[in-house]
Protein backbone atom coordinates (compact mmCIF):
# COMPACT_ATOMS: atom_id res chain seq x y z
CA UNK A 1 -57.91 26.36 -30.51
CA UNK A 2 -60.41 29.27 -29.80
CA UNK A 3 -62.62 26.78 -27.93
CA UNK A 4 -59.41 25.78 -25.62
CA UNK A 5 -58.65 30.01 -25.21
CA UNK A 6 -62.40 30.52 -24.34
CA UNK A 7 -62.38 27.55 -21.41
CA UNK A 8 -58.73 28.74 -20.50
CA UNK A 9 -60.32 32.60 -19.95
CA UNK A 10 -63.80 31.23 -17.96
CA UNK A 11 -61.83 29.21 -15.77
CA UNK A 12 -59.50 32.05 -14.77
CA UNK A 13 -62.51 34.35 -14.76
CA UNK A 14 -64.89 33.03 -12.54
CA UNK A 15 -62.99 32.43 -9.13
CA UNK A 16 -61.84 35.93 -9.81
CA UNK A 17 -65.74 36.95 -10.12
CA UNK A 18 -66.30 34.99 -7.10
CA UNK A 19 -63.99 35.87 -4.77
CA UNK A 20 -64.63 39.94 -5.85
CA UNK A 21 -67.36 39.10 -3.41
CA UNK A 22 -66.17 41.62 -0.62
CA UNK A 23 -68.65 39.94 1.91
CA UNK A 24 -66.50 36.95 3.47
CA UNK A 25 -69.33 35.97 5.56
CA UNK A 26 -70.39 32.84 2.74
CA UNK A 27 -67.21 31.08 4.25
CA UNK A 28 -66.46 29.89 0.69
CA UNK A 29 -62.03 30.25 -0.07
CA UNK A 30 -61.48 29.77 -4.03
CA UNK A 31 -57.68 29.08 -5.16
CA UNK A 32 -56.63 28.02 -8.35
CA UNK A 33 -53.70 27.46 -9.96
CA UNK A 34 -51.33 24.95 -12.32
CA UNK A 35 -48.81 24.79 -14.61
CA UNK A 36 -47.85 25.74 -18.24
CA UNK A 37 -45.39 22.45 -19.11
CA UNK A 38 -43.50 22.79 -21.96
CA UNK A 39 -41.47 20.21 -24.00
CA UNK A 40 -38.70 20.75 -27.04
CA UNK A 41 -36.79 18.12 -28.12
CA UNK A 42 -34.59 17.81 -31.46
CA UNK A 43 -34.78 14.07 -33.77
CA UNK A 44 -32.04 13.47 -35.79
CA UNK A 45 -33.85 11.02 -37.44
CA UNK A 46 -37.63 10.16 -38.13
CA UNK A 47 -39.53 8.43 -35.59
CA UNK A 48 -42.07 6.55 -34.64
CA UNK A 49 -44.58 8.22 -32.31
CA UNK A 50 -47.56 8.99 -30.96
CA UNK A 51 -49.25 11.90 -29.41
CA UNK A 52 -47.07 14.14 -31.91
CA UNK A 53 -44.53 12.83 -30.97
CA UNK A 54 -43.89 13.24 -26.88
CA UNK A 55 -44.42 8.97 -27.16
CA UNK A 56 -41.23 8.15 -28.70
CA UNK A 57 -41.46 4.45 -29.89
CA UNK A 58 -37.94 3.87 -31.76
CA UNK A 59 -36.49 5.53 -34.51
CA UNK A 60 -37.84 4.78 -37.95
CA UNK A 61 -36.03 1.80 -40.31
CA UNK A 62 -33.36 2.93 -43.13
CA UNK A 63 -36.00 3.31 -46.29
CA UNK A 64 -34.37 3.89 -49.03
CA UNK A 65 -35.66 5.93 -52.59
CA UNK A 66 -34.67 5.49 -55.99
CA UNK A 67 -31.46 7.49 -55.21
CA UNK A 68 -30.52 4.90 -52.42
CA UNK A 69 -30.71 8.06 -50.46
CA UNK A 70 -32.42 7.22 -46.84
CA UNK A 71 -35.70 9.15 -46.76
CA UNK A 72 -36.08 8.77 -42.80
CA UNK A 73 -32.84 10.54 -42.62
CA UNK A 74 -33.93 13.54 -41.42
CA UNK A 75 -34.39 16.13 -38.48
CA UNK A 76 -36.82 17.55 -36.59
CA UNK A 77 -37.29 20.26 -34.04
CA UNK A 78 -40.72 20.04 -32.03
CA UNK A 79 -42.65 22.10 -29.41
CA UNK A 80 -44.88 20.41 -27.06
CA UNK A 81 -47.34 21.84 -24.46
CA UNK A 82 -49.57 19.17 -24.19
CA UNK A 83 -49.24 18.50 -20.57
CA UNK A 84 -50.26 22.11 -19.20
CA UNK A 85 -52.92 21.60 -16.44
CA UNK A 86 -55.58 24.16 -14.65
CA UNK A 87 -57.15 23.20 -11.08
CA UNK A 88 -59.16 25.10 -8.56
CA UNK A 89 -59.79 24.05 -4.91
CA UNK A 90 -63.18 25.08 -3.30
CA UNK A 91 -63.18 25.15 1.01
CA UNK A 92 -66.54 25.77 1.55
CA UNK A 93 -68.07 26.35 4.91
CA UNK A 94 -68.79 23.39 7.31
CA UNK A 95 -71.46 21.21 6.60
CA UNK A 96 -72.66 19.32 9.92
CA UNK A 97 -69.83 20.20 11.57
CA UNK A 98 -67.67 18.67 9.06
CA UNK A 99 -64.77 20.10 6.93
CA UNK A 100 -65.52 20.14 3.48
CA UNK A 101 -62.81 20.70 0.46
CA UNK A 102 -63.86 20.12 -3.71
CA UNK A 103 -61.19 19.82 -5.65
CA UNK A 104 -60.79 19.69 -9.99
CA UNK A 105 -57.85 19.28 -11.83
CA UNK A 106 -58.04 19.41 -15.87
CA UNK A 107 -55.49 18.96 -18.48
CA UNK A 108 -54.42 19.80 -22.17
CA UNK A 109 -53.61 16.22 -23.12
CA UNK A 110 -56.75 15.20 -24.68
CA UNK A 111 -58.32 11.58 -24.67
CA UNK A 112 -57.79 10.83 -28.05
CA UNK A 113 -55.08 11.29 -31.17
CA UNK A 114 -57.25 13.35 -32.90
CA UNK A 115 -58.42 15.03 -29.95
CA UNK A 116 -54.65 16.15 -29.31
CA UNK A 117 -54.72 20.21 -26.57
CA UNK A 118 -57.68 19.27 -26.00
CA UNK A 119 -58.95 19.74 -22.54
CA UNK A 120 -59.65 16.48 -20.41
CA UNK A 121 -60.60 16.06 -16.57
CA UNK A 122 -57.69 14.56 -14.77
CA UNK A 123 -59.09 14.71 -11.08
CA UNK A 124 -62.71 15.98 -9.72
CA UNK A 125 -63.62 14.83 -5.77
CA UNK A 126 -65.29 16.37 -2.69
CA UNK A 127 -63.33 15.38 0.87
CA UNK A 128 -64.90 15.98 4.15
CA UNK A 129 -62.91 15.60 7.60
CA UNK A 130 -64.99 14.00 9.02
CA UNK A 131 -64.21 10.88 12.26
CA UNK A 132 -64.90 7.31 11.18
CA UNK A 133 -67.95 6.50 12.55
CA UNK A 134 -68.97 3.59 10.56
CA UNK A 135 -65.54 1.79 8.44
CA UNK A 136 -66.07 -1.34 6.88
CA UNK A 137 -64.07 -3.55 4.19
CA UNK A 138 -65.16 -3.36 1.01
CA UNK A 139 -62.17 -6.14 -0.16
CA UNK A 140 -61.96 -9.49 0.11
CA UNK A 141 -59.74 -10.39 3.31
CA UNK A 142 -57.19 -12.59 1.17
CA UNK A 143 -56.67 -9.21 -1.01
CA UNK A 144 -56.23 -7.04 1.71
CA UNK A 145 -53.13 -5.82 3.37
């Protein structure tokens, strides 16, 4: 948890360290932004799930104790924010005459169970406007629309 605080605080830091820069001249426009996604949700009845729970499989079979009192008969409340996401958008000045825009995109969501709020690259690429000078297929013709 304090490692996810400490990237959450860099990555709000820096483009605010960057663009205290009062000298516009670079040609370099930092945004960032996201969203904080949060999900509550009340089981009647034990399920089975994955990521802690926001997978809902089906609910759990009657099991039944010593008591023939169901033991999957019972409630839960959960909290999820799993699914909050940071990005930041770099325009930096043209290169050759060309447009160029970076763009990352990260989320809470982890890769793994047991890597559950953990933060995970969702989307990282560089576009330049450039004019098609050169296009060719890179598809088999059959495949292609």
């Amino acid at each position: 948890m304090r490692r996810n605080i400490s990237l959450l605080l860099a990555i709000s830091i820096v483009p605010c360290v960057l663009m205290a820069d009062d000298d516009d001249a670079n040609g370099f426009v930092i945004s960032y932004g996201g969203f904080i996604k949060s999900d509550f949700f009340y089981d009647t009845r034990q399920t089975e799930s994955f990521r802690e729970g926001h997978f809902l499989l089906w609910p759990k079979k009657p099991e039944y104790d010593d008591d023939n009192i169901d033991i999957n008969d019972a409630s839960s409340f959960n909290f999820l924010s799993i699914q909050t996401r940071l990005n930041f958008t770099v325009e930096a000045p043209d290169f050759f005459g060309f447009r160029t825009t970076g763009h990352v995109e990260g989320a809470f969501f982890g890769n793994t169970e047991s890597d559950i709020n953990g933060f995970r690259l969702r989307h990282a690429f560089v576009r330049v406007d450039a004019p098609i000078i050169f296009w060719r297929r890179c598809c088999i013709q059959k495949n292609c629309p």
